[in-house]
Each structure stands twice: as structure tokens, then as C-alpha cells.
N, C-alpha and C. Protein backbone atom coordinates (compact mmCIF):
# COMPACT_ATOMS: atom_id res chain seq x y z
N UNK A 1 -2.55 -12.52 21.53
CA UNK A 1 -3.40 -11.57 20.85
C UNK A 1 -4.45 -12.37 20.07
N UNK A 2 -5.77 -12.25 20.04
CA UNK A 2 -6.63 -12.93 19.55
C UNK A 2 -7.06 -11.89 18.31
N UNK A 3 -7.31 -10.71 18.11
CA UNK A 3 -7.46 -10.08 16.96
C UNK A 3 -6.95 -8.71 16.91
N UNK A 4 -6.30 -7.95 15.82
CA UNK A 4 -5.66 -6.79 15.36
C UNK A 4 -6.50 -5.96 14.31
N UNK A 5 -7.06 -4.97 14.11
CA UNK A 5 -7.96 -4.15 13.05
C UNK A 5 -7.23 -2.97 13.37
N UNK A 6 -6.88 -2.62 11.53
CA UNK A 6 -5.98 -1.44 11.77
C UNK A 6 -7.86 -0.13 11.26
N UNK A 7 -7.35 1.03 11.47
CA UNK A 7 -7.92 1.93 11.21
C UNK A 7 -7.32 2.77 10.57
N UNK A 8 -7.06 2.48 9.03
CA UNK A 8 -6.71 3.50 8.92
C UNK A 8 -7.08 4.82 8.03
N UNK A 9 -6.26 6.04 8.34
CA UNK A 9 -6.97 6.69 8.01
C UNK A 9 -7.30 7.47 6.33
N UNK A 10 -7.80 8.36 6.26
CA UNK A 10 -7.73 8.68 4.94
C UNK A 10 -7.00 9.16 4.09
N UNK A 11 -6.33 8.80 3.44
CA UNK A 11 -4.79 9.00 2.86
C UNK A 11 -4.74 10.10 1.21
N UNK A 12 -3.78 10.66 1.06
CA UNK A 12 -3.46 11.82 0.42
C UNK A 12 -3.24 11.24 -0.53
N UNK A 13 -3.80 11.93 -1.81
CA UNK A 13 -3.09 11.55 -3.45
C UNK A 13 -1.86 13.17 -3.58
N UNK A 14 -1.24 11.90 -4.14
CA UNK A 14 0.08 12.92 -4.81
C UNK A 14 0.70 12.67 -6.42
N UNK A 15 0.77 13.58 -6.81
CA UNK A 15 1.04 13.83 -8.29
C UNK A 15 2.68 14.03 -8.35
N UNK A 16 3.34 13.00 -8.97
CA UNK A 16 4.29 13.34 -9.26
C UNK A 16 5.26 12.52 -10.61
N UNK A 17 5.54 13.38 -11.37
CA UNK A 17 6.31 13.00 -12.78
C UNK A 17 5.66 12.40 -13.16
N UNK A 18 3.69 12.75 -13.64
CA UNK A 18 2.55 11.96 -14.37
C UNK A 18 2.09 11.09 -13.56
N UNK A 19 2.40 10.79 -12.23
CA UNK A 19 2.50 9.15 -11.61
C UNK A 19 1.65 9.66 -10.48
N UNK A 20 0.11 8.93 -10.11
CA UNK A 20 -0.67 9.59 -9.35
C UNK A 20 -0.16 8.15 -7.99
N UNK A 21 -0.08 8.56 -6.97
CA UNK A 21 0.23 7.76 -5.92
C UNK A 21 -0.48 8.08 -4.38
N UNK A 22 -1.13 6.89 -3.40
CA UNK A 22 -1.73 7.55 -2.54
C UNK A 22 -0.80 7.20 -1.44
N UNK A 23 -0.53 7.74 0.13
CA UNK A 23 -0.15 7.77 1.01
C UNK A 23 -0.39 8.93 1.88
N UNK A 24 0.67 9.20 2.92
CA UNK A 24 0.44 10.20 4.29
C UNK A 24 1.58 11.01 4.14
N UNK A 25 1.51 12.10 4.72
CA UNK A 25 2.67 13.03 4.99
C UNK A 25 3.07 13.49 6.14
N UNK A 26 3.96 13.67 6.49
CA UNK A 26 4.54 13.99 7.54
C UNK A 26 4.60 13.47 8.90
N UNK A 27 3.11 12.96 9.09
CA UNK A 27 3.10 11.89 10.03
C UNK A 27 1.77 10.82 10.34
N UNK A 28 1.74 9.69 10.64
CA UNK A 28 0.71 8.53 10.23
C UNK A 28 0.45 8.39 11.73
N UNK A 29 -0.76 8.73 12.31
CA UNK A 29 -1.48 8.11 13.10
C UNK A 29 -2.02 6.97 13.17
N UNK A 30 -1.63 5.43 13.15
CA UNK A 30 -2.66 4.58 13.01
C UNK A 30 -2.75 3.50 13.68
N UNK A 31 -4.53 4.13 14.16
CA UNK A 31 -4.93 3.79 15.60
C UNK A 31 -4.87 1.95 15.04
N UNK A 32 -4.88 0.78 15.80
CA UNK A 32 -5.24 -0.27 15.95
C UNK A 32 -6.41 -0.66 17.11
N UNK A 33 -7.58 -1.46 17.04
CA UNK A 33 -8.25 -1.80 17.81
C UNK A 33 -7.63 -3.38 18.08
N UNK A 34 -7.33 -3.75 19.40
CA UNK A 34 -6.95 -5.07 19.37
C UNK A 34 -7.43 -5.53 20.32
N UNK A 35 -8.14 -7.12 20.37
CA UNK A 35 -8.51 -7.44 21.09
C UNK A 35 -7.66 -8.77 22.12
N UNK A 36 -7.15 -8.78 23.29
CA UNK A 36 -6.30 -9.60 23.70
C UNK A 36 -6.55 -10.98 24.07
N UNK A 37 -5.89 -12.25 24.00
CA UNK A 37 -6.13 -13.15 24.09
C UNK A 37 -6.89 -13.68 25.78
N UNK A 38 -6.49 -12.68 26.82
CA UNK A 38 -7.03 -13.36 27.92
C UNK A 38 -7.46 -11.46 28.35
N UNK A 39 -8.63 -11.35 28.65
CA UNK A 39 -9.06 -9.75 28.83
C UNK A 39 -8.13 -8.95 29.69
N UNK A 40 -8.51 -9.84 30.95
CA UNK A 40 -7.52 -9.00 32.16
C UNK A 40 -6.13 -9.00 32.27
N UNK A 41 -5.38 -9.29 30.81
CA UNK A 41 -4.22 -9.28 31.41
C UNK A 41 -3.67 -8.36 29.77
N UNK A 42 -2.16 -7.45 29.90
CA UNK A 42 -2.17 -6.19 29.39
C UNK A 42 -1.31 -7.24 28.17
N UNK A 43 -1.61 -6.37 26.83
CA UNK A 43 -1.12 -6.94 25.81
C UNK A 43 0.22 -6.84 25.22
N UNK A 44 0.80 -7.95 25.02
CA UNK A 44 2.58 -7.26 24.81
C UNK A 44 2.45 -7.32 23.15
N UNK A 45 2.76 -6.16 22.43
CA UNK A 45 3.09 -5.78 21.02
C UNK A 45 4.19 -6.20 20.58
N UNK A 46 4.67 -6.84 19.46
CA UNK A 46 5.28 -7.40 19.26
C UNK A 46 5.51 -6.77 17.50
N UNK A 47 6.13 -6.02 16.73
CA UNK A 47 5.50 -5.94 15.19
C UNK A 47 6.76 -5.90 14.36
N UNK A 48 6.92 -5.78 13.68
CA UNK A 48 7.65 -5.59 11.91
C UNK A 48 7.09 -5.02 11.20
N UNK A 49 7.96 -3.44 10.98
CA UNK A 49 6.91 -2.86 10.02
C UNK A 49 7.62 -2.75 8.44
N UNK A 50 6.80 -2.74 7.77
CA UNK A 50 7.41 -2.70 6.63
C UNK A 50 6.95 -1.27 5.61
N UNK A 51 7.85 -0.46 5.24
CA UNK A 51 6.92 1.06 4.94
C UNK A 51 8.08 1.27 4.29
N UNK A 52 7.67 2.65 3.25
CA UNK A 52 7.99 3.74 2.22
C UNK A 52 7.95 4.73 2.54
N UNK A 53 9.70 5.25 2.94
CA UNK A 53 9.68 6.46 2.66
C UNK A 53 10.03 7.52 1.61
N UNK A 54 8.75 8.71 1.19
CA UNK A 54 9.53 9.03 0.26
C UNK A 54 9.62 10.73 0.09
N UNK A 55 10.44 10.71 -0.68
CA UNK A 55 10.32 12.37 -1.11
C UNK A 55 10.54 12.75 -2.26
N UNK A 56 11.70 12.63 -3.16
CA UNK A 56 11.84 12.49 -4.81
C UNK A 56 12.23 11.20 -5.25
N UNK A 57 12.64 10.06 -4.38
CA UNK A 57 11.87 8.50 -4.71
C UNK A 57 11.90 7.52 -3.52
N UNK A 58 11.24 6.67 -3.33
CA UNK A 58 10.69 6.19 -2.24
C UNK A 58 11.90 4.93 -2.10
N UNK A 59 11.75 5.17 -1.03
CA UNK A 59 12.95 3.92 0.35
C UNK A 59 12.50 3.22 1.04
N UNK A 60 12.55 1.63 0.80
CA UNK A 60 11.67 0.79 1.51
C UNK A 60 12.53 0.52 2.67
N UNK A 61 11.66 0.95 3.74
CA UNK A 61 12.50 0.93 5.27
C UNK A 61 11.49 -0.64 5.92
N UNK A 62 12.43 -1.08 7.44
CA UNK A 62 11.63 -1.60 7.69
C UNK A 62 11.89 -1.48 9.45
N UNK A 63 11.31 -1.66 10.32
CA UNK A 63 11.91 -1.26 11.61
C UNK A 63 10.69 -2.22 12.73
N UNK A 64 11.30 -2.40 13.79
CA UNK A 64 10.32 -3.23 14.81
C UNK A 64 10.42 -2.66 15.82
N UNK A 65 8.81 -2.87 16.33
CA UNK A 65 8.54 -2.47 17.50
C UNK A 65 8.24 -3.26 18.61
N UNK A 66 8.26 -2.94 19.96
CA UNK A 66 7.70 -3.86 21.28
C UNK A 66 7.31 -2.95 22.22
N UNK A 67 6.36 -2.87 22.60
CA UNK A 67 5.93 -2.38 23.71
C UNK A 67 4.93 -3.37 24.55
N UNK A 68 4.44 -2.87 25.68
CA UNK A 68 3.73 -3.68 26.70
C UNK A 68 2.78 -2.97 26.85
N UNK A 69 1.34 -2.86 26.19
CA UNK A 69 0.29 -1.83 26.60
C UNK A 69 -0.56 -2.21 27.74
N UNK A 70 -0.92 -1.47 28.47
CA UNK A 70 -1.69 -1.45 29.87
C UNK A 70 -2.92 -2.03 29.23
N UNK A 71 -3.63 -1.77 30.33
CA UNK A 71 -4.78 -2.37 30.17
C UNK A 71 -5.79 -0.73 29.94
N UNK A 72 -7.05 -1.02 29.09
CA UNK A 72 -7.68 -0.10 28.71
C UNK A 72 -8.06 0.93 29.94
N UNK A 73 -7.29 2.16 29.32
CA UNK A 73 -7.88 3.69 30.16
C UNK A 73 -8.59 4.65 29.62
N UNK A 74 -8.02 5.85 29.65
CA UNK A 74 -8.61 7.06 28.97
C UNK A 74 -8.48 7.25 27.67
N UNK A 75 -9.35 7.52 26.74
CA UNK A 75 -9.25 7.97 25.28
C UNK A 75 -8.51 8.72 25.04
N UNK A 76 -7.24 8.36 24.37
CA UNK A 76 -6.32 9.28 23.95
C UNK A 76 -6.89 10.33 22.77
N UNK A 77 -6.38 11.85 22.77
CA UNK A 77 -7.38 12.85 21.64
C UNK A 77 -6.46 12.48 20.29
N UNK A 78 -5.56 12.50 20.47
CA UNK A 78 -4.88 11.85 19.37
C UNK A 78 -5.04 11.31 18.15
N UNK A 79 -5.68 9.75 18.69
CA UNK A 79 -5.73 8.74 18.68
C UNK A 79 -7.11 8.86 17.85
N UNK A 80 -8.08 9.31 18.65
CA UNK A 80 -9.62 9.24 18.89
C UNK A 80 -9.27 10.72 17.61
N UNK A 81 -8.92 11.78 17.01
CA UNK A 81 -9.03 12.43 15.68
C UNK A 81 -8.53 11.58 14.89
N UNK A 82 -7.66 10.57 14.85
CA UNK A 82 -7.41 9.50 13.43
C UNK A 82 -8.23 8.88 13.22
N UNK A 83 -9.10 8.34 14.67
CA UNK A 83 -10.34 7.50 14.06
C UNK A 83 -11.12 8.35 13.35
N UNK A 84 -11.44 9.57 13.58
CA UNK A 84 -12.22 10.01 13.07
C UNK A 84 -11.80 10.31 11.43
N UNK A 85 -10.60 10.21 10.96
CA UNK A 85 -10.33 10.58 9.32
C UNK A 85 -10.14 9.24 8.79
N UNK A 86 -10.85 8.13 9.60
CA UNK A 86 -10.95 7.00 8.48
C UNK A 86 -12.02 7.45 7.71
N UNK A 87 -12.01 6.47 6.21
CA UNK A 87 -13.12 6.30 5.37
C UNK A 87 -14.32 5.86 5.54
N UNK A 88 -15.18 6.78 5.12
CA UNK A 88 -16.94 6.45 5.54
C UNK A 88 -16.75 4.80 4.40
N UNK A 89 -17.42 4.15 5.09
CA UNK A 89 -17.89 2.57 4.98
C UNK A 89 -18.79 2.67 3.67
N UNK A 90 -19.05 1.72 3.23
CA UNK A 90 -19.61 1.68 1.83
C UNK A 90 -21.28 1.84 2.60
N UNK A 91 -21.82 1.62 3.12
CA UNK A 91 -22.99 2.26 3.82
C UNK A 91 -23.24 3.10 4.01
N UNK A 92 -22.38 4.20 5.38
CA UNK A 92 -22.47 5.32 5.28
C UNK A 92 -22.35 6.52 4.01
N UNK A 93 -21.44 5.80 2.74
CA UNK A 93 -21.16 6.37 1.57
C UNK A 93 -22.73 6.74 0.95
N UNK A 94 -23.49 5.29 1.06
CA UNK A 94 -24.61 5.43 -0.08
C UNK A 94 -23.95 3.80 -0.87
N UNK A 95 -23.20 3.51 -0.85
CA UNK A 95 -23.17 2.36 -2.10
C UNK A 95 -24.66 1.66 -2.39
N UNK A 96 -24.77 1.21 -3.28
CA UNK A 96 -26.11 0.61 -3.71
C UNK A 96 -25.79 -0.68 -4.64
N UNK A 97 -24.84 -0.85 -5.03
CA UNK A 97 -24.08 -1.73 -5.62
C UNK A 97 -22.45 -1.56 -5.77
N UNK A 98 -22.20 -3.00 -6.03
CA UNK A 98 -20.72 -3.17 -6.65
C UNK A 98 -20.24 -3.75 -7.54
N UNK A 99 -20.65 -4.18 -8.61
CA UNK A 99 -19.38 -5.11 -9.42
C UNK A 99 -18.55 -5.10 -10.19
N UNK A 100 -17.82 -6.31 -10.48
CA UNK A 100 -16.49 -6.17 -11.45
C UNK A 100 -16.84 -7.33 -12.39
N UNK A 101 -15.86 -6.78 -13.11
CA UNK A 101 -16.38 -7.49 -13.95
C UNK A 101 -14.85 -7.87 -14.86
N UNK A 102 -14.23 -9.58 -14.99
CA UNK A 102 -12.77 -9.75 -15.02
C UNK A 102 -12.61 -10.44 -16.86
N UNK A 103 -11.76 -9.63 -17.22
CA UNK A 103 -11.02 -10.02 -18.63
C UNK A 103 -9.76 -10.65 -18.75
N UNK A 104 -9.29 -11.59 -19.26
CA UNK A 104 -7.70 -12.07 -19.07
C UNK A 104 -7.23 -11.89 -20.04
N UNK A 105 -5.81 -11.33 -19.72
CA UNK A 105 -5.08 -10.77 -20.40
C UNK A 105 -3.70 -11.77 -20.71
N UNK A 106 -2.84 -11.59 -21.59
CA UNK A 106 -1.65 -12.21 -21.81
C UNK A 106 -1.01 -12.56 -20.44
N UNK A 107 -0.21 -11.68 -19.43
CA UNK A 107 0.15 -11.54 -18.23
C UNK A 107 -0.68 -11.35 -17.06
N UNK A 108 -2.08 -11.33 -17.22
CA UNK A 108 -2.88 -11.00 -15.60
C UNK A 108 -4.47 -11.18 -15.99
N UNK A 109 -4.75 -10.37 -15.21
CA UNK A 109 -6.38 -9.80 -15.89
C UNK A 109 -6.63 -8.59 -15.67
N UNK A 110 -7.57 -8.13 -16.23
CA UNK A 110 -8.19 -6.49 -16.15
C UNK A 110 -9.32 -6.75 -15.38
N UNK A 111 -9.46 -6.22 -14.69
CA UNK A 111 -11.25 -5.97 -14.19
C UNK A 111 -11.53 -4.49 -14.15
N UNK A 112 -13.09 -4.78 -14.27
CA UNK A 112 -14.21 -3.42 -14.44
C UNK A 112 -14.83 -3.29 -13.39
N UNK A 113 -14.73 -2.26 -12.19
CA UNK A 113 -15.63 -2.38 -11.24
C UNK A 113 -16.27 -1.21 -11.69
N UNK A 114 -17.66 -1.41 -11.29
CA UNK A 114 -19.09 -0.77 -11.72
C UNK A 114 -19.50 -0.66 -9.91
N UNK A 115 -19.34 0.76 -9.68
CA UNK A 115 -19.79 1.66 -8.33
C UNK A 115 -20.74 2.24 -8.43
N UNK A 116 -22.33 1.53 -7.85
CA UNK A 116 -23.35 2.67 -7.92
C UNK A 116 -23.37 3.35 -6.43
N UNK A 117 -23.32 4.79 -6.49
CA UNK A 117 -22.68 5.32 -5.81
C UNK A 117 -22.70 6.81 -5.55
N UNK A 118 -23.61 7.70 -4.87
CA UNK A 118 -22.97 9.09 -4.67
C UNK A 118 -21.47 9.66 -4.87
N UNK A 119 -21.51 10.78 -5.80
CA UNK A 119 -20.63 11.40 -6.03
C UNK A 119 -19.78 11.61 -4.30
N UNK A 120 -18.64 11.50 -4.53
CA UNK A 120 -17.85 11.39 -3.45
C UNK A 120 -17.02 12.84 -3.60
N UNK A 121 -16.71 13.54 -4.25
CA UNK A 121 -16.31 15.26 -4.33
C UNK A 121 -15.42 14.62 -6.11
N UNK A 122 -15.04 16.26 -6.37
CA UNK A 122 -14.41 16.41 -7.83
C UNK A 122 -13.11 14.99 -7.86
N UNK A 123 -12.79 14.99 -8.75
CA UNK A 123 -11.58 14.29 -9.39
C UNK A 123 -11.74 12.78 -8.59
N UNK A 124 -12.95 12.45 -8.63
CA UNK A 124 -12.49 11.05 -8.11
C UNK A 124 -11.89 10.04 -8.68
N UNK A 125 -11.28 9.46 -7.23
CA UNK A 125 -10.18 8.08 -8.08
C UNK A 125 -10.56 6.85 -7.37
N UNK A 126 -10.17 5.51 -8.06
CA UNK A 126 -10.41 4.26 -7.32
C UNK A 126 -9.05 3.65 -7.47
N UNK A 127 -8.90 3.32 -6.20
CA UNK A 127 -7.31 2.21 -5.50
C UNK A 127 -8.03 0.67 -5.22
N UNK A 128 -7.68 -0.08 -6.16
CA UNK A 128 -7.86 -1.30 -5.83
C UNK A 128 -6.97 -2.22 -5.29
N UNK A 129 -6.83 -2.54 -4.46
CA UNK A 129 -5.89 -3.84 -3.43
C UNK A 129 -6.06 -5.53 -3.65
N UNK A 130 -5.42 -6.05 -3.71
CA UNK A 130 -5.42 -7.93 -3.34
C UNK A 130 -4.87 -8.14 -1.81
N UNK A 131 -4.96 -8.71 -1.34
CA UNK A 131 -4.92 -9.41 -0.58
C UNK A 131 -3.04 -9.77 -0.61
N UNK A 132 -2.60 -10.20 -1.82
CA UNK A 132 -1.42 -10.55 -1.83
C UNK A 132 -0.73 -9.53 -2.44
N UNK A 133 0.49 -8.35 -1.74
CA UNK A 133 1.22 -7.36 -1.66
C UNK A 133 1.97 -7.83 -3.07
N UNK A 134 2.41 -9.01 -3.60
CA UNK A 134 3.15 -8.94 -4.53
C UNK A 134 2.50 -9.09 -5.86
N UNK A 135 1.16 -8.70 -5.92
CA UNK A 135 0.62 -8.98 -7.46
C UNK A 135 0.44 -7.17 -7.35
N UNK A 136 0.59 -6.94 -8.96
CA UNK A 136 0.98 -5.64 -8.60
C UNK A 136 -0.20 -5.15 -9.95
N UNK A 137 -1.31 -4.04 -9.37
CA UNK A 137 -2.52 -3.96 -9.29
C UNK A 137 -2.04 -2.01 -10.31
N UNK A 138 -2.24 -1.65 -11.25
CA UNK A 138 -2.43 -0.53 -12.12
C UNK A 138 -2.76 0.39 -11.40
N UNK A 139 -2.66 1.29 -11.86
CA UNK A 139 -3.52 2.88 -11.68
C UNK A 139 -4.87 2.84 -12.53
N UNK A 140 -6.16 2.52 -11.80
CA UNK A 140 -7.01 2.50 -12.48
C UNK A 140 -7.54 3.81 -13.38
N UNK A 141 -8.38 3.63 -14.60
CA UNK A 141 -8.68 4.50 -15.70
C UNK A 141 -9.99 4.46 -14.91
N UNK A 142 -10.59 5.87 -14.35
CA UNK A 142 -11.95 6.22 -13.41
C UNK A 142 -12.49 7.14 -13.95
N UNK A 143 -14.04 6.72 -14.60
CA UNK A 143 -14.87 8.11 -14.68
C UNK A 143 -16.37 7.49 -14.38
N UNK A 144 -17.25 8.49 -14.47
CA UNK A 144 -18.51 8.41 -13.77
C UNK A 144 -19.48 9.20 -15.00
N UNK A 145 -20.55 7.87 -14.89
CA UNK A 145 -21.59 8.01 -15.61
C UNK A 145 -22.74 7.83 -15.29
N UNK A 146 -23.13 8.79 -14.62
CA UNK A 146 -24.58 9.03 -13.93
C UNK A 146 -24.21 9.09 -12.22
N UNK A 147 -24.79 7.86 -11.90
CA UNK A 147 -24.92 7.26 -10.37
C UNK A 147 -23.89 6.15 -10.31
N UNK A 148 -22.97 5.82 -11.61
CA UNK A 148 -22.39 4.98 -11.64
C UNK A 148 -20.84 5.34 -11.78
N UNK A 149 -19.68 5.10 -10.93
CA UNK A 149 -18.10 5.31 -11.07
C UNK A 149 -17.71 3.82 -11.44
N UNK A 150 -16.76 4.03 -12.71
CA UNK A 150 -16.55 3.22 -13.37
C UNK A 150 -14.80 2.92 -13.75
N UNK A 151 -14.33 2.12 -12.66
CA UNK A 151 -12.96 1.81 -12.61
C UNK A 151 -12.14 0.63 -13.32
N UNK A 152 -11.51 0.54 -14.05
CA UNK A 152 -10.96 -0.54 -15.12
C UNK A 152 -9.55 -0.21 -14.73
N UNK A 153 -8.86 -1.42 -14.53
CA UNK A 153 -7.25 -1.55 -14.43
C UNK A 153 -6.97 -2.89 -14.46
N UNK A 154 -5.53 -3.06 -14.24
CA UNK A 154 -5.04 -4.14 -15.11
C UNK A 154 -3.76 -4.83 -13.59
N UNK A 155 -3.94 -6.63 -13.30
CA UNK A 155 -4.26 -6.91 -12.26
C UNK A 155 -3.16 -8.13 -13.05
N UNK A 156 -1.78 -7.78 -12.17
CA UNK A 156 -0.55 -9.15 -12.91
C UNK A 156 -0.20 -9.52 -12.02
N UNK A 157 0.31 -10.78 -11.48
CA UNK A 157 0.76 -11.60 -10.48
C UNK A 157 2.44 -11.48 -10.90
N UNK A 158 3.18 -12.57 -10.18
CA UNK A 158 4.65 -12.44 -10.67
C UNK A 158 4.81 -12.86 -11.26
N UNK A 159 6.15 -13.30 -11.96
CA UNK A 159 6.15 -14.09 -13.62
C UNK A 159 6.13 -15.53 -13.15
N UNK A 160 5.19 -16.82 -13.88
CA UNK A 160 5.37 -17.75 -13.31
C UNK A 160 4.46 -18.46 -12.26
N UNK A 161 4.12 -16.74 -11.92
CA UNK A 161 3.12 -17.60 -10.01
C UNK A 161 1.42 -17.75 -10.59
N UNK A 162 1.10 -18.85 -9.81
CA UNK A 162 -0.28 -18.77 -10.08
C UNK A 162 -1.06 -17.98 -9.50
N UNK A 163 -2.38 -17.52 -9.87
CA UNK A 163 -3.13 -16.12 -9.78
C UNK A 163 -4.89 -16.99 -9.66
N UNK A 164 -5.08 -16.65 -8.42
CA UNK A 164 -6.81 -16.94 -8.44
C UNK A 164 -7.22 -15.62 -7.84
N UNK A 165 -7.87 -15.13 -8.60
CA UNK A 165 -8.44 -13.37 -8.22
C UNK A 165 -10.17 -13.93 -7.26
N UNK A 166 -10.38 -13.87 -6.05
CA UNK A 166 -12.18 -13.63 -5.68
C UNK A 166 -12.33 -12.31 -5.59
N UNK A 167 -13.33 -12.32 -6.27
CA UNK A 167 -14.31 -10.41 -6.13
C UNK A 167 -14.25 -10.33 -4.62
N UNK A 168 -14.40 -10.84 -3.81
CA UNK A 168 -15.14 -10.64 -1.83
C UNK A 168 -13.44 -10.43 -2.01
N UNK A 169 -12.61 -10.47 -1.95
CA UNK A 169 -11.19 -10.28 -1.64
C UNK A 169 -10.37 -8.96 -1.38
N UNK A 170 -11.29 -8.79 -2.63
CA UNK A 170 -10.58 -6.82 -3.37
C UNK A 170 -10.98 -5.84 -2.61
N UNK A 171 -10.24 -5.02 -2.57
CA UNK A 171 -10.74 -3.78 -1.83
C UNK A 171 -10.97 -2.53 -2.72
N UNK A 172 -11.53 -1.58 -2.43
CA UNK A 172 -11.42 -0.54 -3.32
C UNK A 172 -11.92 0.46 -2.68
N UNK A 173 -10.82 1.46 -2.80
CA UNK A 173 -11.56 2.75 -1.89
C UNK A 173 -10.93 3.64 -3.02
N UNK A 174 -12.33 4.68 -2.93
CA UNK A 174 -12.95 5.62 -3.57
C UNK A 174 -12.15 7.42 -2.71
N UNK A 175 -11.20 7.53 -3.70
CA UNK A 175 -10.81 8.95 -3.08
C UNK A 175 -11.20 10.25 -3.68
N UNK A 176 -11.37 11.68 -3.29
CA UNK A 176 -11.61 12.17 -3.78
C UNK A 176 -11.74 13.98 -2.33
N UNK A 177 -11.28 14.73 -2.83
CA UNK A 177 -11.33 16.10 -2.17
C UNK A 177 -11.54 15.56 -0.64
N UNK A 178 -10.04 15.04 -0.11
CA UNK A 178 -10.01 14.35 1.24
C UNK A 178 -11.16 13.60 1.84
N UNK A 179 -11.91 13.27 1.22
CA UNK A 179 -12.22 11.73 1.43
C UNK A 179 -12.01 10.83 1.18
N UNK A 180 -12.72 9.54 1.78
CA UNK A 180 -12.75 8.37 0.65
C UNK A 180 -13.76 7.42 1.44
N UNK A 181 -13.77 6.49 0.77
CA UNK A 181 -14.99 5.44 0.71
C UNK A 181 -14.49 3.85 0.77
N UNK A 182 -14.87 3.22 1.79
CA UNK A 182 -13.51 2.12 1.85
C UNK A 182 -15.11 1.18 1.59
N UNK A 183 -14.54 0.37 0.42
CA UNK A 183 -15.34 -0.79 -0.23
C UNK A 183 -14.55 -2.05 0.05
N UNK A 184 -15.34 -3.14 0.62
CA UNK A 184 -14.79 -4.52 1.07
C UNK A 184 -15.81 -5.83 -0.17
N UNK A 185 -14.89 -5.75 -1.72
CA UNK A 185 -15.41 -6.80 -2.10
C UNK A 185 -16.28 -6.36 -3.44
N UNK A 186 -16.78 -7.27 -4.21
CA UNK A 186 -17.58 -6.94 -5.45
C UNK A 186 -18.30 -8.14 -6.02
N UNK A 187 -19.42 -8.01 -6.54
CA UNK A 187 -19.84 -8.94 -6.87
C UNK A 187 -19.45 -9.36 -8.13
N UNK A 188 -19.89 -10.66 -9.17
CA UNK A 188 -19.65 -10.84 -10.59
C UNK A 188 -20.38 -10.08 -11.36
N UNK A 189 -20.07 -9.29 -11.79
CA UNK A 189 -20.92 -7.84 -12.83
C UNK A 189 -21.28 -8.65 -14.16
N UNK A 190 -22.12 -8.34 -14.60
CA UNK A 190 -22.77 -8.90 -16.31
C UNK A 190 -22.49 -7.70 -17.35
């Protein structure tokens, strides 16, 4: 396999016991585009997945798959409606800027990302990601002032481990009345 790009799609906020959390329900379509190491010949899948299931508290499952996919045919409809409920791209959004802007704290750092940005629908929220699954990233504090959405949260590594945060790293997608807005990165904000 020479490259894997997941697609995925636009994911549900859920409210529960004060605790705002995003994910899918009932069932996750998610398409992969992959490109194979030698064209003409069919790609064998190989994976480990690692996922949460939950309902009144979440169960970290983990399960593997293998299959042998053919070689490219017909567009599955399936497949081809998940692509379509990914997140509009920070282009198609309107973005016009991005930055953050980082404070250190006793245990981590805080950063400020500053989104200039079309309103994306009511109650919007921002999910910020690292790169590394075990630094464990807040529920950001989000409101909007003007043309500008303005996300601050608080960004701790494990006890002990060292922590180099790059802005181009972070992700941040912008949810809001089943959309969202998938942002790749931020500049150093003043």
C-alpha cells in the first residue's frame, strides 16, 4: 500500500451529564481512498481498529480486519453518500485566516485559535486534535465576534512526557447544525 486517506464524515455532537462529545450513531460509513503500491494488482487490507463504543459510558473495543479488494469498479451509492457528508474544506468554508495563539501552563499549554470565518449555523463548536492520541486536548470555550470564532482550550501531554506542540499539526474542525469545517493547521497569532 503506498497511501491510505480516510474520509471522514461529519460527525454528531452529543450532550450528555454537562459533557459535550462528538462522534456517529448507529452506523459509520468510512469511505478510505487508497492508493496501491503496484496499480494493476488488487490491494490486500490488512487493519486494527481501535474504537468507542458507547451508550451510558463508552467501551474501548478493538477488532481486525482483512480483506482482498479487487481492483477499481463501479461506484458504490453507499460509499459515494459518505463522501458526500464529509466537511467542507477550509476553502470551500470561506476561511480567510487562522491563528493560535499558545500560553503555558503548569501541566500543558492553552492555545487561542482566532477563525476568520463565515458563520457555519447556530451553536457553533471547535474540536481541536494533535497528532498524538495520548495528549489529551479540553473541550474548547467557543464564541464569535464578528467574522471572527474564537476557540481557547487547554492542551496536556502525559505526566512526565515531553510536549512540542507545531500550529501546521493541529486540526480543528468547526461544528455546528450538521456541519462542519475541517481546518488543517494555524498560523502563530499576535
Amino acid at each position: 500500500m503506498q497511501d491510505v486517506q480516510f474520509i471522514w464524515p461529519t460527525p454528531q455532537v452529543f450532550e450528555q451529564n454537562g459533557m459535550r462529545t462528538v462522534g456517529y450513531s448507529h452506523e459509520l460509513i468510512l469511505p478510505m481512498v487508497m492508493t496501491p503500491a503496484m496499480a494493476d494488482k488488487p490491494i490486500r487490507l490488512k487493519a486494527r481498529l481501535a474504537l468507542g463504543v458507547c451508550r451510558d459510558v463508552c467501551m474501548p473495543m478493538q477488532a481486525r480486519v482483512r480483506a482482498d479488494l479487487p481492483l477499481p469498479g463501479a461506484q458504490d451509492a453507499t460509499i459515494a453518500r459518505a463522501m458526500d457528508q464529509r466537511p467542507d474544506t477550509a476553502v470551500e468554508a470561506g476561511l480567510r485566516r487562522a491563528t493560535c495563539t499558545v500560553d503555558p501552563l503548569p501541566d500543558g499549554l492553552r492555545v487561542t485559535a482566532r477563525l476568520t470565518l463565515p458563520r457555519v449555523g447556530p451553536d457553533e463548536m471547535v474540536v481541536m486534535e494533535t497528532p498524538n492520541p495520548a495528549v489529551w486536548v479540553s473541550e474548547a470555550m467557543t464564541q464569535r465576534s464578528g467574522a471572527t470564532l474564537i476557540a481557547t482550550l487547554d492542551i496536556v501531554p502525559p505526566p512526565g512526557a515531553p510536549f512540542l506542540l507545531n500550529r501546521s499539526d493541529l486540526r480543528l474542525t468547526v461544528l455546528a447544525a450538521g456541519r462542519a469545517v475541517d481546518i488543517q493547521g494555524c498560523d502563530a497569532g499576535s
